[in-house]
N, C-alpha and C. Protein backbone atom coordinates (compact mmCIF):
# COMPACT_ATOMS: atom_id res chain seq x y z
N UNK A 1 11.50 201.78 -81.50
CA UNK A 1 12.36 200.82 -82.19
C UNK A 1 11.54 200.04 -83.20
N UNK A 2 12.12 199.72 -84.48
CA UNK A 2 11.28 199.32 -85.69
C UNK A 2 12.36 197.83 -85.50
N UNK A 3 11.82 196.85 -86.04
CA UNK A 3 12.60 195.76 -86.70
C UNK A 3 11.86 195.55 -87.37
N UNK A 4 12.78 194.66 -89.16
CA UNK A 4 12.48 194.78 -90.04
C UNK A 4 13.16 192.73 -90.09
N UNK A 5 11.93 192.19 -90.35
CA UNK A 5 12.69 190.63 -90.49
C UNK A 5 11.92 189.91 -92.24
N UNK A 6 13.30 189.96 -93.10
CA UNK A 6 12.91 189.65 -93.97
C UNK A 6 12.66 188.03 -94.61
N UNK A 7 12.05 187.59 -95.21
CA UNK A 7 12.37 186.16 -95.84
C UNK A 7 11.08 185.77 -97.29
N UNK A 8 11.73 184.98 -97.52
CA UNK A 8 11.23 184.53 -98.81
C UNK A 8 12.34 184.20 -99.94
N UNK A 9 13.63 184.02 -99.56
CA UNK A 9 14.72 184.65 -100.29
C UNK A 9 14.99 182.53 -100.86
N UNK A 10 16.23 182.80 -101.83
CA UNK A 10 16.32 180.86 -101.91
C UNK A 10 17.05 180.98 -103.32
N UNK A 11 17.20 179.71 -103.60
CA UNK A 11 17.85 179.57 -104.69
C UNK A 11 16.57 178.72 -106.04
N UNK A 12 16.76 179.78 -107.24
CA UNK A 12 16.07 179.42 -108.24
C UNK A 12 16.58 179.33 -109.91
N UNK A 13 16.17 178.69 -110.20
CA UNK A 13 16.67 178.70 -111.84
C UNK A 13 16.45 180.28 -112.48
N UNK A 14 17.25 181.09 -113.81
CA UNK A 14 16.89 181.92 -114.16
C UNK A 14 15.85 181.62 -114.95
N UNK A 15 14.70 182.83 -114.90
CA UNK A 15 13.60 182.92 -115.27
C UNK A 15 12.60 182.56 -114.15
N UNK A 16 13.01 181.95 -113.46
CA UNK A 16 12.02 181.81 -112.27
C UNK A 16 11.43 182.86 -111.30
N UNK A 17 10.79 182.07 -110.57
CA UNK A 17 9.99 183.79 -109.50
C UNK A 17 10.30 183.63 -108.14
N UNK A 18 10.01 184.48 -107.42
CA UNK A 18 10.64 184.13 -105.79
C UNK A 18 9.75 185.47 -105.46
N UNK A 19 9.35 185.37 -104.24
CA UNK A 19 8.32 186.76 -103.56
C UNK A 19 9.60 186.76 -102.34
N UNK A 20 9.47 188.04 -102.32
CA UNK A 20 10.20 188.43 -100.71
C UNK A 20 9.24 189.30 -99.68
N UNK A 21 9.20 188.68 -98.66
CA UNK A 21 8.40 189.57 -97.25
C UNK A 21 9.30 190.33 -96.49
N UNK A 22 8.36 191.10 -95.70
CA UNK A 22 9.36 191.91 -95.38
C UNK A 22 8.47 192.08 -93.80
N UNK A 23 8.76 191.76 -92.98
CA UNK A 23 7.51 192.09 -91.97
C UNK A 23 8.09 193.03 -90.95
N UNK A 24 7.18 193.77 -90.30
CA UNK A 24 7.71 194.87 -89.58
C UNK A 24 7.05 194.89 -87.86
N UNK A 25 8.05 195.44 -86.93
CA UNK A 25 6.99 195.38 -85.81
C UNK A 25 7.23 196.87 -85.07
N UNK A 26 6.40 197.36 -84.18
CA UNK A 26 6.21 198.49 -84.33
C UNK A 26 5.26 199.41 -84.98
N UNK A 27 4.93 200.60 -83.93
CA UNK A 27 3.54 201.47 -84.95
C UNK A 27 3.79 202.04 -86.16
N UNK A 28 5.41 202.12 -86.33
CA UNK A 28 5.73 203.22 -87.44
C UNK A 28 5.68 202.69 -88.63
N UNK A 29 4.76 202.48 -89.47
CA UNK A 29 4.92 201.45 -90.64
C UNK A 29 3.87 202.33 -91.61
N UNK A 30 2.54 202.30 -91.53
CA UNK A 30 1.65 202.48 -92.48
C UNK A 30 2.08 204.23 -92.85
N UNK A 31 2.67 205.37 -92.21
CA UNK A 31 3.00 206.33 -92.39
C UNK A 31 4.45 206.29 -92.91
N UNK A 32 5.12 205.79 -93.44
CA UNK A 32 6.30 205.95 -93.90
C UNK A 32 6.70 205.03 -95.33
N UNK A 33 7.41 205.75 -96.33
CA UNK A 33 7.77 204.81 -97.17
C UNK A 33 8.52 203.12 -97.45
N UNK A 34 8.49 202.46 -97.63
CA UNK A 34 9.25 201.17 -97.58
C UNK A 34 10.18 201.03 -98.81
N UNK A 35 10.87 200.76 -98.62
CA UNK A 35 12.05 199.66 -100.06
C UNK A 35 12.80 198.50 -99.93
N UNK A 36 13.38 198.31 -101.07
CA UNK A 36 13.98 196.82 -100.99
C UNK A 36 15.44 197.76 -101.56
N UNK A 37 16.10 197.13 -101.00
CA UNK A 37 17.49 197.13 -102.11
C UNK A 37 18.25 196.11 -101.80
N UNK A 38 19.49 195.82 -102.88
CA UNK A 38 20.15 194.41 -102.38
C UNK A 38 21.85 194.52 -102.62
N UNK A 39 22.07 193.93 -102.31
CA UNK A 39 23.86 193.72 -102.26
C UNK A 39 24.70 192.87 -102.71
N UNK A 40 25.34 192.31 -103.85
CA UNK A 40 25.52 191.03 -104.46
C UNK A 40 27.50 191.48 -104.31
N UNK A 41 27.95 190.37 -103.64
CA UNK A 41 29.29 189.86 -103.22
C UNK A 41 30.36 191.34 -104.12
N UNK A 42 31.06 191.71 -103.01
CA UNK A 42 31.84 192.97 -103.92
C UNK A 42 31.25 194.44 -104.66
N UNK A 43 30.33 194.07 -104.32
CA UNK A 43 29.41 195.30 -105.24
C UNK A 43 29.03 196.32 -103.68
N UNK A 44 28.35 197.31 -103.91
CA UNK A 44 27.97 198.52 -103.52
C UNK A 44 26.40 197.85 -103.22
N UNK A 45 25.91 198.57 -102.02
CA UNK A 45 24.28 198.07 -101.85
C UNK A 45 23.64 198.96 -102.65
N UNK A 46 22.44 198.52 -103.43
CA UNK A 46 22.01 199.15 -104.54
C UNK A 46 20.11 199.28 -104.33
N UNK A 47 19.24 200.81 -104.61
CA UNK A 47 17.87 200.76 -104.76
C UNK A 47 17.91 199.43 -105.71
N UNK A 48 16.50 199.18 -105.41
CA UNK A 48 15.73 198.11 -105.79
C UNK A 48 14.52 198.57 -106.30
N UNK A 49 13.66 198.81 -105.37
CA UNK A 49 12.80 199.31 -105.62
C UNK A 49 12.18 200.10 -104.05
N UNK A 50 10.99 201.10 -104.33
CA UNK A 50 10.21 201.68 -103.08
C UNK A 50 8.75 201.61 -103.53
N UNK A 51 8.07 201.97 -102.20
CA UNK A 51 6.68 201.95 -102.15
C UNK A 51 6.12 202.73 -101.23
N UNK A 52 5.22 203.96 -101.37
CA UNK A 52 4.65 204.95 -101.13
C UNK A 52 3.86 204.66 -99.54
N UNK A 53 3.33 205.44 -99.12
CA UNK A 53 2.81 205.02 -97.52
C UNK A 53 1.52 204.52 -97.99
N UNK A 54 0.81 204.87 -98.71
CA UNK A 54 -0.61 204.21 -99.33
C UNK A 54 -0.72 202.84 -100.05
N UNK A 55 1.06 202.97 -100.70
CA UNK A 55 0.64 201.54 -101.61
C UNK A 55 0.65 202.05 -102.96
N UNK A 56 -0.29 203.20 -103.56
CA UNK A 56 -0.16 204.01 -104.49
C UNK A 56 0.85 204.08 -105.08
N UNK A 57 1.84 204.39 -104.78
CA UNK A 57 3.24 204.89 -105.63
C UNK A 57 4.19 204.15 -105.82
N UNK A 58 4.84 203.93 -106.09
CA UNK A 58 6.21 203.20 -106.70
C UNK A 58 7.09 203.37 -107.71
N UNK A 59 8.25 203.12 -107.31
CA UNK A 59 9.65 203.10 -108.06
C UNK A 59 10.42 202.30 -107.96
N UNK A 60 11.51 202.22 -108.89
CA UNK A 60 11.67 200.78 -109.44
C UNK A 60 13.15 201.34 -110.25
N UNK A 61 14.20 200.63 -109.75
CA UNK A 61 15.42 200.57 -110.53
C UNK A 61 15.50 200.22 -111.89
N UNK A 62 16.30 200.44 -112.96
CA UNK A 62 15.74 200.55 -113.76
C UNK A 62 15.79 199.15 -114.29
N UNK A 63 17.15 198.32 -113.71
CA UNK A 63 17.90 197.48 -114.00
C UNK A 63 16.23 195.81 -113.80
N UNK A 64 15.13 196.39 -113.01
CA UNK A 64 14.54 195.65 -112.15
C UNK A 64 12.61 195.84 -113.26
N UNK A 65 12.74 197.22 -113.62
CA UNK A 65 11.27 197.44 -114.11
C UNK A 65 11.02 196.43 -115.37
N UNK A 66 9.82 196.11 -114.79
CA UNK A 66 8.56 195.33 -115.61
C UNK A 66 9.07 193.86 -114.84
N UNK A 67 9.83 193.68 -114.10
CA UNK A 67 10.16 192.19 -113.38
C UNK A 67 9.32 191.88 -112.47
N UNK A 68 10.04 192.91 -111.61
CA UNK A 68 9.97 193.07 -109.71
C UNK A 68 8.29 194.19 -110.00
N UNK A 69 7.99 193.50 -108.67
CA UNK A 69 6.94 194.23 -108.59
C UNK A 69 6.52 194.32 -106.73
N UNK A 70 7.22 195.53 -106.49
CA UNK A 70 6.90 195.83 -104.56
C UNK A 70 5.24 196.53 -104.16
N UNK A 71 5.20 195.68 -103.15
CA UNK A 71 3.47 196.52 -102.77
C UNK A 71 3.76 196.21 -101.16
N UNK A 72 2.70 196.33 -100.43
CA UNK A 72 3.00 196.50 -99.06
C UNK A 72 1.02 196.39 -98.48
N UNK A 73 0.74 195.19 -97.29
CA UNK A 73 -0.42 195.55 -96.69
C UNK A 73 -0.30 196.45 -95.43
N UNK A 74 -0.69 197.47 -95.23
CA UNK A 74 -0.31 198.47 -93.84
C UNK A 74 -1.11 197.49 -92.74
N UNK A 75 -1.93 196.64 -93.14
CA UNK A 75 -2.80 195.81 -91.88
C UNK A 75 -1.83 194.58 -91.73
N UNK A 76 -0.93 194.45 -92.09
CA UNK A 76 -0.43 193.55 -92.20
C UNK A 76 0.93 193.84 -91.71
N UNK A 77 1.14 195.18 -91.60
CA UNK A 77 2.73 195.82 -91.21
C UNK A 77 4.22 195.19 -92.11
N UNK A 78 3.47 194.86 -93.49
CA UNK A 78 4.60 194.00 -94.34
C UNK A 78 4.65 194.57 -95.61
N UNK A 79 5.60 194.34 -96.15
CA UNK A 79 6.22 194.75 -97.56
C UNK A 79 6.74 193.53 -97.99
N UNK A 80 6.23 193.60 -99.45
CA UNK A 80 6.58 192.35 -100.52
C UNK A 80 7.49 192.95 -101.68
N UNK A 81 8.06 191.89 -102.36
CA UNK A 81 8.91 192.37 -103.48
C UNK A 81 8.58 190.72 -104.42
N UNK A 82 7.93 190.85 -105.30
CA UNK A 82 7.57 189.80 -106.42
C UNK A 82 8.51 190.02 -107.54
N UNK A 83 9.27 188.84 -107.61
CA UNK A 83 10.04 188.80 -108.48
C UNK A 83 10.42 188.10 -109.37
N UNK A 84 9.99 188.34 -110.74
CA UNK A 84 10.10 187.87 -111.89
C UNK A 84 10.91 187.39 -112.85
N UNK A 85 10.87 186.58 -113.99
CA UNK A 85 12.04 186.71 -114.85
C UNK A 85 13.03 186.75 -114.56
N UNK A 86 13.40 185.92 -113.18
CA UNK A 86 14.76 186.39 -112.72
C UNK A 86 16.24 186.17 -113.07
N UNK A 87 17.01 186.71 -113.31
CA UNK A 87 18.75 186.82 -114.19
C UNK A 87 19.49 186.08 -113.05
N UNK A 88 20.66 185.92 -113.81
CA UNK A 88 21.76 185.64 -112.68
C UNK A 88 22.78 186.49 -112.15
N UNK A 89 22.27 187.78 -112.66
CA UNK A 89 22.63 188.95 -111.66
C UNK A 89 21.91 189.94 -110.63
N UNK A 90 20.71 189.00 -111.17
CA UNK A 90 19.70 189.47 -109.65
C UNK A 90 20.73 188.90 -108.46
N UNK A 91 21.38 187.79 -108.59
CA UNK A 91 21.55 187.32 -107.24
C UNK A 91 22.28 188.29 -106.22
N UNK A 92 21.93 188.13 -105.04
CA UNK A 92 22.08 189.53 -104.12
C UNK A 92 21.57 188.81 -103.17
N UNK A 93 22.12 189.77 -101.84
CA UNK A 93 21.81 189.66 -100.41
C UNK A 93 20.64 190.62 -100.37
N UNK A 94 19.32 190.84 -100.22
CA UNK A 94 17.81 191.65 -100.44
C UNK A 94 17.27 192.12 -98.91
N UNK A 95 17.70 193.59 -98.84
CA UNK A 95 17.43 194.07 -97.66
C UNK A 95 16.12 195.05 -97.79
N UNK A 96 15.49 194.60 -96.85
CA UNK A 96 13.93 195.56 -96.64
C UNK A 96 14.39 196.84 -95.76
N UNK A 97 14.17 197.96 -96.18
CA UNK A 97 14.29 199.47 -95.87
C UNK A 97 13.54 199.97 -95.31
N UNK A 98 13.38 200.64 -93.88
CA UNK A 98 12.71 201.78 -93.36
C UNK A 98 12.77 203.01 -93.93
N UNK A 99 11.99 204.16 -94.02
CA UNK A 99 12.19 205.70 -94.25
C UNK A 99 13.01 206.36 -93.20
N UNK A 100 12.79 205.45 -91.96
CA UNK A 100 13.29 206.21 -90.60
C UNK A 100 15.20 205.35 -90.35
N UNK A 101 15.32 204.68 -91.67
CA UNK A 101 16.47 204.27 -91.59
C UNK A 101 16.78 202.82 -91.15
N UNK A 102 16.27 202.56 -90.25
CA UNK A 102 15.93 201.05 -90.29
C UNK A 102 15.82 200.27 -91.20
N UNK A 103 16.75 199.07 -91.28
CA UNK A 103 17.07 197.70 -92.47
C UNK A 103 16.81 196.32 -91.57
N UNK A 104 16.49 195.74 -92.32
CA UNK A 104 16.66 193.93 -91.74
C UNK A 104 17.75 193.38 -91.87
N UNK A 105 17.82 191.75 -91.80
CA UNK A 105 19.26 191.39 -91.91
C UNK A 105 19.65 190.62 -93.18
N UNK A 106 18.75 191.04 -94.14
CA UNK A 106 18.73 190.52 -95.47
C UNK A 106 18.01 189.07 -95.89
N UNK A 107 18.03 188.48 -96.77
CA UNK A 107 17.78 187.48 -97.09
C UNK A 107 18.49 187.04 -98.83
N UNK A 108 18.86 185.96 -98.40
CA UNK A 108 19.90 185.64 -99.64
C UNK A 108 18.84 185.36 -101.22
N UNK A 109 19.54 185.93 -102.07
CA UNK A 109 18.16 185.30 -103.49
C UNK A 109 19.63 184.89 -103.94
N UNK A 110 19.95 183.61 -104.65
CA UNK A 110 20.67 183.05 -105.72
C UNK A 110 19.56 182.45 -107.13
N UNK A 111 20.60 183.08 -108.69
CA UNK A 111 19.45 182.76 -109.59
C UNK A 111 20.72 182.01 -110.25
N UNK A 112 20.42 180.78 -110.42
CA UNK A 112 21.61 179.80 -111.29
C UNK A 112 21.24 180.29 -112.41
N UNK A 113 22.33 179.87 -113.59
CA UNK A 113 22.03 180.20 -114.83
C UNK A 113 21.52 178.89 -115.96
């Protein structure tokens, strides 16, 4: 069993920054990919972004590149999502992703305008 407990989430002016954690418990972490994706009121849950089992790799929605920036410490069993420049359609409910399917229970980001 993986749980995935996210936070860092809050309300910020647009253009502002906000980091999201993502912490994990359980062995299954440093071997498997991580992501973020998020869910904003009426909409469809949407990629965000992912991050490779090394840290190395990444991808990035498109709606999100050169903003957001996801990395992950495997000693640390956590995944981050740094987020930049932020719009007022970032705002979303921001769920941290297992490979093995496993999600957290979100964390709210609101970006006033």
């Amino acid at each position: 069993q993986v749980q995935l407990v996210e936070s860092g989430g809050g309300l910020v002016q647009a253009g502002g920054s906000l980091r999201l954690s993502c912490a994990t418990s359980g062995r299954t972490f440093s071997g498997y990919t991580m992501g973020w994706f998020r869910q904003a009121p009426a909409k469809e849950r949407e990629f965000v972004a992912a991050v490779s089992r090394s840290g190395g790799g990444t991808n990035y929605a498109d709606s999100v590149k050169g903003r957001f920036s996801i990395s992950r410490d495997n000693a640390k069993k956590t995944v981050y999502l740094q987020m930049n420049s932020l719009k007022p359609e970032d705002t979303a409910v921001y769920y941290c992703n297992h490979q093995r399917g496993y999600w957290g229970q979100g964390t709210q980001v609101t970006v006033s305008s």
